[in-house]
Protein backbone atom coordinates (compact mmCIF):
# COMPACT_ATOMS: atom_id res chain seq x y z
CA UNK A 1 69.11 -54.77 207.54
CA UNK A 2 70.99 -56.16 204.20
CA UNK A 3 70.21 -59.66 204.25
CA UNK A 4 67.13 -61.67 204.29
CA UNK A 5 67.13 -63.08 207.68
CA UNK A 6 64.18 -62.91 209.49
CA UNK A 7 63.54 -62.97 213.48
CA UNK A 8 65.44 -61.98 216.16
CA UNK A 9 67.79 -64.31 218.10
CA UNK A 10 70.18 -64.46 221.23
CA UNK A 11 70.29 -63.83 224.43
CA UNK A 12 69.01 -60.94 226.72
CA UNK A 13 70.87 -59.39 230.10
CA UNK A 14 69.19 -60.38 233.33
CA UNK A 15 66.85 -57.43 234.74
CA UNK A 16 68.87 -56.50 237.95
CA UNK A 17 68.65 -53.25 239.70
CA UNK A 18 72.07 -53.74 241.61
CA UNK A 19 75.33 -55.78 240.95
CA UNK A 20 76.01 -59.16 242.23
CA UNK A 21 77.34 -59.18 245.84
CA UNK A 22 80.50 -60.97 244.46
CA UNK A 23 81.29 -58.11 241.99
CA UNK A 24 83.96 -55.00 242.69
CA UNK A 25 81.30 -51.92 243.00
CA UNK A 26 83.66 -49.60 244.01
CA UNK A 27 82.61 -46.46 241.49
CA UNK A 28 85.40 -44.31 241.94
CA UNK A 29 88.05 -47.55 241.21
CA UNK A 30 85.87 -48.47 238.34
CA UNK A 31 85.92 -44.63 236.85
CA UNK A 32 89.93 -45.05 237.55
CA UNK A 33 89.94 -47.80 235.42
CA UNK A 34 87.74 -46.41 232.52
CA UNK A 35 89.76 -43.37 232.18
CA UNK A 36 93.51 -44.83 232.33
CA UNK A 37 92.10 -47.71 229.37
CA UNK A 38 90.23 -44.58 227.49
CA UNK A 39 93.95 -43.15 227.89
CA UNK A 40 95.68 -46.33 226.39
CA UNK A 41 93.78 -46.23 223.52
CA UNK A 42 90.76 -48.66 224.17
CA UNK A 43 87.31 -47.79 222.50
CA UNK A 44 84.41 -48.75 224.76
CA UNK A 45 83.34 -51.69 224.28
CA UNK A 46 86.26 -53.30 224.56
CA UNK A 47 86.82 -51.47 227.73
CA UNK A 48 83.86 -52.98 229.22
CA UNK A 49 85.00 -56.30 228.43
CA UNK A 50 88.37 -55.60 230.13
CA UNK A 51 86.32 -54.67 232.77
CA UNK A 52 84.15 -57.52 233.21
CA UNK A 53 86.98 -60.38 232.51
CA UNK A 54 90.03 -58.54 234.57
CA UNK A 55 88.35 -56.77 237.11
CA UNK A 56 84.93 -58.25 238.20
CA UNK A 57 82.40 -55.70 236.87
CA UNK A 58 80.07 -57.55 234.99
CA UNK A 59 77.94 -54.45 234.13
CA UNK A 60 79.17 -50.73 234.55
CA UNK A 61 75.84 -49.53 234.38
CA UNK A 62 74.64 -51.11 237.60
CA UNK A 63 77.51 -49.63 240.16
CA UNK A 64 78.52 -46.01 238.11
CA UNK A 65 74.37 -45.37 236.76
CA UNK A 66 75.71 -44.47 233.38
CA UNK A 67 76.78 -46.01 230.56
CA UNK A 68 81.05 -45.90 229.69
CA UNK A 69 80.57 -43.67 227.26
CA UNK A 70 78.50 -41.07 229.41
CA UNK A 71 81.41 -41.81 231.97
CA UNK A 72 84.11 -40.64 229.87
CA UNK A 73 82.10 -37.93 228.54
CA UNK A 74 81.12 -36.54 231.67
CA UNK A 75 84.95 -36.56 232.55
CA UNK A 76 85.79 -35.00 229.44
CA UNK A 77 87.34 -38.09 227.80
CA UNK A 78 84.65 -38.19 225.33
CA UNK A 79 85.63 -38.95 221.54
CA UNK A 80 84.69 -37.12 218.38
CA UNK A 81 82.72 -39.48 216.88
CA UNK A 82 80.79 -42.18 218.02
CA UNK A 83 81.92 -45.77 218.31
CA UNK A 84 79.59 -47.65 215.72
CA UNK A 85 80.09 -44.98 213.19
CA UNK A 86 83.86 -45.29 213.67
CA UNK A 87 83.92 -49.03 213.16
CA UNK A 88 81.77 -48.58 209.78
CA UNK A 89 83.71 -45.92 208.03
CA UNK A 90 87.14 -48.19 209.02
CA UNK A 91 85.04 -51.06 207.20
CA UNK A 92 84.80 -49.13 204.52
CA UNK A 93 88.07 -47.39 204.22
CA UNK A 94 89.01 -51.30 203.63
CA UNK A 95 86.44 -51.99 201.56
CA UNK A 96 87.84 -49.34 199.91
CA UNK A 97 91.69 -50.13 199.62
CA UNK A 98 90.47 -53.27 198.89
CA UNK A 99 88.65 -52.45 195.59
CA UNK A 100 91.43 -50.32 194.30
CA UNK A 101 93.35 -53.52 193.90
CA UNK A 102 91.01 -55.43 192.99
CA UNK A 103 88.29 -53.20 190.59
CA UNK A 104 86.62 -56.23 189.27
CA UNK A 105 84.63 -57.37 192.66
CA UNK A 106 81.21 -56.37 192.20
CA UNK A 107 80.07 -58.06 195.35
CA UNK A 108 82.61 -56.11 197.20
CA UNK A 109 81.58 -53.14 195.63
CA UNK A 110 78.09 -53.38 196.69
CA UNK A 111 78.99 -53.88 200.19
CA UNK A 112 80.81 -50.82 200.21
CA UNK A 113 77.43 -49.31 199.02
CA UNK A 114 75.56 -50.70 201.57
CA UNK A 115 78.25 -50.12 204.63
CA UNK A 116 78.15 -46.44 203.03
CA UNK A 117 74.17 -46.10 203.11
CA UNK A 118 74.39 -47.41 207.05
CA UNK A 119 76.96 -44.38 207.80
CA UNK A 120 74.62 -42.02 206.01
CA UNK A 121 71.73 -42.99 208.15
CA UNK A 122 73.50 -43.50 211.08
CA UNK A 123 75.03 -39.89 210.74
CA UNK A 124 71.61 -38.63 209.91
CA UNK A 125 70.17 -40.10 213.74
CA UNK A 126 73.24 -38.62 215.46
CA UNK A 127 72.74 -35.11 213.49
CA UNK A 128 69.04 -35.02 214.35
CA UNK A 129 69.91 -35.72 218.46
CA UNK A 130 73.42 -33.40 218.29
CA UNK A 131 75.59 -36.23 219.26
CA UNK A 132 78.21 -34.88 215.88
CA UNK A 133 78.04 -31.59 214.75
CA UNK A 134 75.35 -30.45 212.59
CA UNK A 135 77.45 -29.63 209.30
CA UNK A 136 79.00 -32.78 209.36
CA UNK A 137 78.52 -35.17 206.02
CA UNK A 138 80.30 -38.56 204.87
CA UNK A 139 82.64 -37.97 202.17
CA UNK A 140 84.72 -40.67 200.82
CA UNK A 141 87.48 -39.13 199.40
CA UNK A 142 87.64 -37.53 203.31
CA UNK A 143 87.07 -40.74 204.46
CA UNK A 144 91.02 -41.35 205.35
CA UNK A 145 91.41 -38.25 207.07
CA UNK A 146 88.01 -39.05 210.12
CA UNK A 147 89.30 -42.34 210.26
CA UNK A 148 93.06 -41.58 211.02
C-alpha cells in the first residue's frame, strides 16, 4: 500500500471442500482447544498455527465451517477489537516510544504516519460493517490505554 512494489506474489490454499483423511476433525475437540488457547492468552492466528503444528488441523475452517474468530465469538470469547487493528496500533505505540527518544528520525516518523493512516481506514471499514462500535476514533494520546 506504502511502497512501490508492484504484483502480487505467493502462494494460494488448495480448494478443498473437506479436510484430509489424516487430519483430527473432531469439532467439538477442536472448539476445546480454541477456547482453553483464547483463555491463555493466544490471539488467533497464532492459535491456528498451534493448531495446525500440535494438533493436526491444517485448516479450522474445513471441520468447524467458521473461521476462529467466528468460533470464539459465537462462544462468547470474542475480543474487543479486531486482530489486525490490534497489531497496528501496538506498532505504533512503538513507533511511538521510539520517537520520544529519538525525535530526530524523520523516516521513523513517517512510518508512524503511515501505520496511523492504515488504523484510520481500517477503523473506518470495521465502523461502516459494526464489527467496533460506531463512536469509536483513533486517538494517540489514548493510544496506551486500547492497547493495554
Amino acid at each position: 500500500m506504502h511502497s512501490k512494489g508492484k504484483g502480487s506474489s505467493g502462494s494460494s490454499k488448495p480448494h478443498s471442500q473437506s479436510p484430509p483423511e489424516w487430519s483430527n476433525s473432531d469439532k467439538k475437540e477442536i472448539e476445546e482447544i480454541i477456547v482453553q488457547l483464547s483463555d491463555e492468552g493466544h490471539t488467533n492466528a497464532s492459535i491456528g498455527t498451534i493448531l495446525r503444528d500440535k494438533h493436526g488441523v491444517p485448516d479450522v475452517r474445513l471441520v468447524t465451517g467458521e473461521r476462529i474468530s467466528q468460533t470464539l465469538s459465537r462462544l462468547g470469547q470474542s475480543s474487543g477489537l479486531p486482530e489486525d487493528l490490534m497489531s497496528l496500533m501496538r506498532r505504533a505505540l512503538r513507533l511511538i516510544d521510539h520517537l520520544t527518544q529519538n525525535s530526530k528520525d524523520i523516516h521513523n516518523r513517517r512510518q508512524l504516519e503511515l501505520c496511523e493512516s492504515k488504523i484510520r481506514r481500517l477503523s473506518r471499514y470495521y465502523r461502516e460493517n459494526n464489527q467496533i462500535d460506531s463512536e469509536w476514533t483513533y486517538k494517540r494520546d489514548q493510544l496506551r490505554l486500547m492497547v493495554e
